[in-house]
Protein backbone atom coordinates (compact mmCIF):
# COMPACT_ATOMS: atom_id res chain seq x y z
CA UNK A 1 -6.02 50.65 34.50
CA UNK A 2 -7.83 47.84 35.15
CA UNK A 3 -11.93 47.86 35.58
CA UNK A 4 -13.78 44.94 36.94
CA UNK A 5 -17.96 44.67 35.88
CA UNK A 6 -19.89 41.84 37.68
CA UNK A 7 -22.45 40.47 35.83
CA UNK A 8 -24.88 37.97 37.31
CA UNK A 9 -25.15 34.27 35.59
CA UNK A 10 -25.75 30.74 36.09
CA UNK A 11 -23.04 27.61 35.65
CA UNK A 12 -24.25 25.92 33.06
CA UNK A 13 -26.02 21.76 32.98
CA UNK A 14 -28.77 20.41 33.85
CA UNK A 15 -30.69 19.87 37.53
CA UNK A 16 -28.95 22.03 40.42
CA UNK A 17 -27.45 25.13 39.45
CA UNK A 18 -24.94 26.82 41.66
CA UNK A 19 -24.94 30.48 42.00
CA UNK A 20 -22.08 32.08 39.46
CA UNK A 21 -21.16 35.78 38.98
CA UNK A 22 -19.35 36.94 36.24
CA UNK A 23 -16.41 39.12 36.51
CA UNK A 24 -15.48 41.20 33.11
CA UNK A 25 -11.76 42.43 33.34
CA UNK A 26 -10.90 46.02 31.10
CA UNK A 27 -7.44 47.25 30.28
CA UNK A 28 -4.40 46.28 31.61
CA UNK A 29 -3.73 43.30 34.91
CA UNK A 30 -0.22 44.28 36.23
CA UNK A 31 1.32 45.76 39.50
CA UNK A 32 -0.52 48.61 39.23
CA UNK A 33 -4.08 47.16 39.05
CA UNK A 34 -3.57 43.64 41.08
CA UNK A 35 -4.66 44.28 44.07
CA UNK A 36 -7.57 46.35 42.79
CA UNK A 37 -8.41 43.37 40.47
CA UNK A 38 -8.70 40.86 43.40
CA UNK A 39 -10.68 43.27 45.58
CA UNK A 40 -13.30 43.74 42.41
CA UNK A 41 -13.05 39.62 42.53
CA UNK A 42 -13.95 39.17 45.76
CA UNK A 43 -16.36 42.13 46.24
CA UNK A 44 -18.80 40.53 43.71
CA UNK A 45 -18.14 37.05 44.44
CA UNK A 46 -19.21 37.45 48.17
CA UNK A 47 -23.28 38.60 48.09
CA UNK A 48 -22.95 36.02 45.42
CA UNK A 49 -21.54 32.74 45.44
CA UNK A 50 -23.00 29.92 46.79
CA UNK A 51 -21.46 26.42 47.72
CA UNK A 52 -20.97 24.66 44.60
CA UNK A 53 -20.81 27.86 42.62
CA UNK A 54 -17.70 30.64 41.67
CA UNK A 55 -16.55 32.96 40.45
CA UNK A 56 -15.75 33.22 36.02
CA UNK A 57 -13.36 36.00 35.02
CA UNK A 58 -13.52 37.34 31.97
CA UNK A 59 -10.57 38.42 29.99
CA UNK A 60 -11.81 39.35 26.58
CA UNK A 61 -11.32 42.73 26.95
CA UNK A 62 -7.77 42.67 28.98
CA UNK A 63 -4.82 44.33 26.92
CA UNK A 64 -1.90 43.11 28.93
CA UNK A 65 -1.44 40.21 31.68
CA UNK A 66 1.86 40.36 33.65
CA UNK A 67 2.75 37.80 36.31
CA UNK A 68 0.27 39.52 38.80
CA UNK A 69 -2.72 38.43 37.28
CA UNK A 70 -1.57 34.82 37.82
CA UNK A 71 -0.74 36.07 41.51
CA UNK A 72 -4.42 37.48 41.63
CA UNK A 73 -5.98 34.22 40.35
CA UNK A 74 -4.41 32.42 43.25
CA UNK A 75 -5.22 34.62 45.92
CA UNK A 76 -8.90 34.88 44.46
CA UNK A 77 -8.78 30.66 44.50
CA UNK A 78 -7.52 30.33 47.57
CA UNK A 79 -10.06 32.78 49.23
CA UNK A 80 -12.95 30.94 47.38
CA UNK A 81 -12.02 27.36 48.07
CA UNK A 82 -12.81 27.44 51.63
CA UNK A 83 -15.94 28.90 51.18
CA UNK A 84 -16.66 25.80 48.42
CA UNK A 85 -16.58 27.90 45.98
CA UNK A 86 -14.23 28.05 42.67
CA UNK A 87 -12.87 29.95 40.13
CA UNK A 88 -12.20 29.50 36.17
CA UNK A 89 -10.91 31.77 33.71
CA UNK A 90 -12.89 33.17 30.37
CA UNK A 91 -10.82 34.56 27.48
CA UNK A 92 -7.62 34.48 28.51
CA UNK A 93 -5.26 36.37 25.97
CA UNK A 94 -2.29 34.15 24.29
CA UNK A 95 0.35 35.24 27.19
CA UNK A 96 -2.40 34.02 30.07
CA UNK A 97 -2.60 30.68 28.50
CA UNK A 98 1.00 30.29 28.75
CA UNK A 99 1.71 31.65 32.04
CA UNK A 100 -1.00 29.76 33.20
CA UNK A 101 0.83 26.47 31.08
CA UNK A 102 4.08 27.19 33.12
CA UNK A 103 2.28 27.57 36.65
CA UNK A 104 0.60 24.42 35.70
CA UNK A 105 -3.13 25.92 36.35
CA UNK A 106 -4.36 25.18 32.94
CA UNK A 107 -7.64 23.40 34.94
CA UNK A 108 -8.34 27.49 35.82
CA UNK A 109 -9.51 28.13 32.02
CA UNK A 110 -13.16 27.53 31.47
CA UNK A 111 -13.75 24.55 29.06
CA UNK A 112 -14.45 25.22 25.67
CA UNK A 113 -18.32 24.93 24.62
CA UNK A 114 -19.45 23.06 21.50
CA UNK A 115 -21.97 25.30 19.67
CA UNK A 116 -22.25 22.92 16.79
CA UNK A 117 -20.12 25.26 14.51
């Protein structure tokens, strides 16, 4: 069972910051949670996001992706996009990464950040 946790943050750069909320996935993203996942999605991106801004989901806790969390990240995009708003991916496991590979929506995952390390 999948559990969604909005936390509130801020895109990162410099000058005008767009309004970004944070979505924390928990357990498993399959059939059985899909639909639950994109309604957690949308419920916290909507008080939320602003123009400009999105919507990051967070997969570092997920145990298991099947091919609806790739159908949930589509819906999610395609209800955000008209409102100008976007979504990227956090964390994705190993099997993400490839389905998203194969879909070709590798521009989903959030970009790595140099910490100097």
């Amino acid at each position: 069972m999948s559990e969604a946790q909005p936390v509130d943050s801020r895109s990162p750069g410099l000058g005008f910051s767009p309004q970004w909320v944070t979505v924390a996935l928990f357990g498993d993203i399959d059939i059985a949670t899909g639909a639950a996942t994109l309604d957690a999605i949308m419920t916290a991106a909507s008080p939320r996001v602003a123009h400009g801004g999105g919507v990051i989901v967070d997969f570092a806790q997920v145990d298991f992706v099947g091919s609806t969390a790739i159908e949930t990240l589509i819906a999610a995009r395609n209800q955000l996009r008209p409102l100008g708003a976007d979504i990227v991916v956090r964390s994705p496991t190993r099997l993400l990464t490839r389905m998203l590979d194969i879909f070709e929506l590798t521009e989903l995952v959030e970009p790595a950040v140099d910490n100097g390390r």
